[in-house]
C-alpha atoms as a PDB file:
ATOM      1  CA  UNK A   1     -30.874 112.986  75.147  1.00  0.00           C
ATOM      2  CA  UNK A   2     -27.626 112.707  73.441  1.00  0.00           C
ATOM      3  CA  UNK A   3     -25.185 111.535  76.696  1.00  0.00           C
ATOM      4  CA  UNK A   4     -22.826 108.530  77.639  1.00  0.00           C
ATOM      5  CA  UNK A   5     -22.219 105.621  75.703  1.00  0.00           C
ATOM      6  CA  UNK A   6     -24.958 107.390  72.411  1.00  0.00           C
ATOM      7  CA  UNK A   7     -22.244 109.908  72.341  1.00  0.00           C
ATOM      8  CA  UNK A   8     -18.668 107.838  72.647  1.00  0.00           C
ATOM      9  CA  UNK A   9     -15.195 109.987  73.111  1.00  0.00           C
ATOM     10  CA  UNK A  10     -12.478 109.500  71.041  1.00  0.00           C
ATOM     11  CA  UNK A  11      -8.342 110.429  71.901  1.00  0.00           C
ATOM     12  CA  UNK A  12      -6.841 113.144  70.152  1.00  0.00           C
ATOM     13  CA  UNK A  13      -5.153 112.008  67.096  1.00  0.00           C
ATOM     14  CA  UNK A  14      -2.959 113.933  64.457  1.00  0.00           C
ATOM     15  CA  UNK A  15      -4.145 115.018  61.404  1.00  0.00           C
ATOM     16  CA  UNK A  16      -2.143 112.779  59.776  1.00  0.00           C
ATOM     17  CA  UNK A  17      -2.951 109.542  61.666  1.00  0.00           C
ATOM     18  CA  UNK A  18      -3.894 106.939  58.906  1.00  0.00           C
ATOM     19  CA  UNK A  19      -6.411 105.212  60.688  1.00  0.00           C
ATOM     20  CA  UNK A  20      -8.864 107.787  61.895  1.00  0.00           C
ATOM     21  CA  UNK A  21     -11.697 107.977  59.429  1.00  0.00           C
ATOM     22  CA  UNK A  22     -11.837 103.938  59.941  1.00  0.00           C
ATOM     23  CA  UNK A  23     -12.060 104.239  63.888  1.00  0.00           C
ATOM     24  CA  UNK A  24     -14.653 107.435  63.636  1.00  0.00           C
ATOM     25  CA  UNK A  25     -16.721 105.168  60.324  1.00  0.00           C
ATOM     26  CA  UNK A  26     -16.731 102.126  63.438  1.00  0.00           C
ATOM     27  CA  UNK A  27     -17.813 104.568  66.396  1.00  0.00           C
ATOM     28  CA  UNK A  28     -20.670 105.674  64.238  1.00  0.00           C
ATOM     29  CA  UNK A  29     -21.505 102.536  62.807  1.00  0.00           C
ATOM     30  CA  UNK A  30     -23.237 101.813  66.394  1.00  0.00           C
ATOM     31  CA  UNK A  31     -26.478 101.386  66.616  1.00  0.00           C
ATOM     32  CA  UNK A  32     -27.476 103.874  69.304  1.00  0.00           C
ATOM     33  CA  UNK A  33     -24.319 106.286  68.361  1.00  0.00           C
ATOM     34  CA  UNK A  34     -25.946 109.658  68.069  1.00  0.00           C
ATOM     35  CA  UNK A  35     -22.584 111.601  67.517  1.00  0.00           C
ATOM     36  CA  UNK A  36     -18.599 111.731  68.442  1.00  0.00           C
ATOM     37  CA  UNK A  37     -16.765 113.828  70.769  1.00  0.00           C
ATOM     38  CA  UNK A  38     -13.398 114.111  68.756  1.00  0.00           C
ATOM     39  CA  UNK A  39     -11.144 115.531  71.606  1.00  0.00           C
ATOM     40  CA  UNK A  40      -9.249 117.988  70.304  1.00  0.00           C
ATOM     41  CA  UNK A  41     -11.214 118.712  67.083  1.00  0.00           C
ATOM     42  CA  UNK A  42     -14.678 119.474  68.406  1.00  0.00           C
ATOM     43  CA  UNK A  43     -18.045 117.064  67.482  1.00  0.00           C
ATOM     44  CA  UNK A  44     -19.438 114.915  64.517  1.00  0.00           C
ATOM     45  CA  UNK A  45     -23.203 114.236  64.933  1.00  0.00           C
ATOM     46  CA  UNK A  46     -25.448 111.894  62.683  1.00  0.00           C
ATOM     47  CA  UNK A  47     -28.635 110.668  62.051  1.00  0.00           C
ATOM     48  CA  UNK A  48     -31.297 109.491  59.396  1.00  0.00           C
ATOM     49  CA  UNK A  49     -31.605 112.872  57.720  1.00  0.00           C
ATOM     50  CA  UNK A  50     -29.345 116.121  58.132  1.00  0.00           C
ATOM     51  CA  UNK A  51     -32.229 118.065  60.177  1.00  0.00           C
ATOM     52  CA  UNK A  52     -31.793 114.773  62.723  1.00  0.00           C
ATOM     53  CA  UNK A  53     -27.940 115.470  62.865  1.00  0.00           C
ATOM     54  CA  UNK A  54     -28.398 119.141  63.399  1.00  0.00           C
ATOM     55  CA  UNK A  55     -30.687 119.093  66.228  1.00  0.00           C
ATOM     56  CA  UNK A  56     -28.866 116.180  67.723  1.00  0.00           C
ATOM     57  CA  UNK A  57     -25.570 119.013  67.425  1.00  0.00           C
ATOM     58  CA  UNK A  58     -28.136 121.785  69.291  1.00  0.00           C
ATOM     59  CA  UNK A  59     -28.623 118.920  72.181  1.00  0.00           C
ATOM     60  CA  UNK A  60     -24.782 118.123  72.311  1.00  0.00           C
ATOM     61  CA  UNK A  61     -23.850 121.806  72.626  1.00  0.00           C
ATOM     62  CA  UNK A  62     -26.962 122.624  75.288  1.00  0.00           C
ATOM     63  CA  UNK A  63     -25.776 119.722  77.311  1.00  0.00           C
ATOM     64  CA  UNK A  64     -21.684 120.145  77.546  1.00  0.00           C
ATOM     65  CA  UNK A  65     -23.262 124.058  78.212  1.00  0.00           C
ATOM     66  CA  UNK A  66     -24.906 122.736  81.094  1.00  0.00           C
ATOM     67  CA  UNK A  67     -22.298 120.677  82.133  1.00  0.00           C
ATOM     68  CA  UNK A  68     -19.541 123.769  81.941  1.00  0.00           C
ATOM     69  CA  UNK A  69     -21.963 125.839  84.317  1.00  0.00           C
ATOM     70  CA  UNK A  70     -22.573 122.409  86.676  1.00  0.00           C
ATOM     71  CA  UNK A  71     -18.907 122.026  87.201  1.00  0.00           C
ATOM     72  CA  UNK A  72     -18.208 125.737  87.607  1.00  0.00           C
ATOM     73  CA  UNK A  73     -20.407 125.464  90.715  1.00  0.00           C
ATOM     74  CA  UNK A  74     -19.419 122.722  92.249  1.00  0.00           C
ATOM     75  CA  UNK A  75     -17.222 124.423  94.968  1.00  0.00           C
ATOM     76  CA  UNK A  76     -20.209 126.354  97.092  1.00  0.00           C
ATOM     77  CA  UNK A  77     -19.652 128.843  99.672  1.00  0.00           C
ATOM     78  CA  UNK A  78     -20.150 127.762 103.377  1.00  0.00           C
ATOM     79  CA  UNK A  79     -22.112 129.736 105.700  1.00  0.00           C
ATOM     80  CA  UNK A  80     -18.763 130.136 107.722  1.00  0.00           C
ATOM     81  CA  UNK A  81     -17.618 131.938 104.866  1.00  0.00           C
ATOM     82  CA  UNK A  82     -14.877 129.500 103.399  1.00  0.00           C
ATOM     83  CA  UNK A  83     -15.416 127.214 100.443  1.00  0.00           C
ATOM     84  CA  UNK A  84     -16.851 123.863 100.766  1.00  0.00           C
ATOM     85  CA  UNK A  85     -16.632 120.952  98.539  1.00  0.00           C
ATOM     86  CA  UNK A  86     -19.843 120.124  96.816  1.00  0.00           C
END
């Protein structure tokens, strides 16, 4: 599974921010980082070979799929007919 700290965040940064292909190179340089969330931009995945880093991409994208649809439920309808918190 490709979650938490295997799969770091990084702030939104401007294309033209000098530094940001040296702080993404030292994110992935991490022994157990599986890929970068680039907020903003979207994801960078690697691994040993590029068939690793692709289905390590399929993981990300099932998993922030099943996160969307986790969050989208998490105000549930009370037998009383209001809205509880979940």
């Amino acid at each position: 599974m490709c979650t938490g700290s295997d799969v770091p965040h990084l702030p939104y940064r401007h294309g033209h921010y000098p530094r940001a292909g040296a702080e993404v190179e030292r994110v992935a340089a991490a022994p157990k980082c599986y890929g970068i969330v680039l907020r903003n931009h979207g994801a960078i995945t690697v691994g040993a070979s590029v068939k690793e880093a692709y289905f390590r991409t399929l993981a990300m994208e099932e998993q922030a799929a099943i996160q969307h649809a986790a969050l989208q439920v998490a105000r549930l309808p009370s037998c009383r007919g209001g809205v509880r918190q979940a």
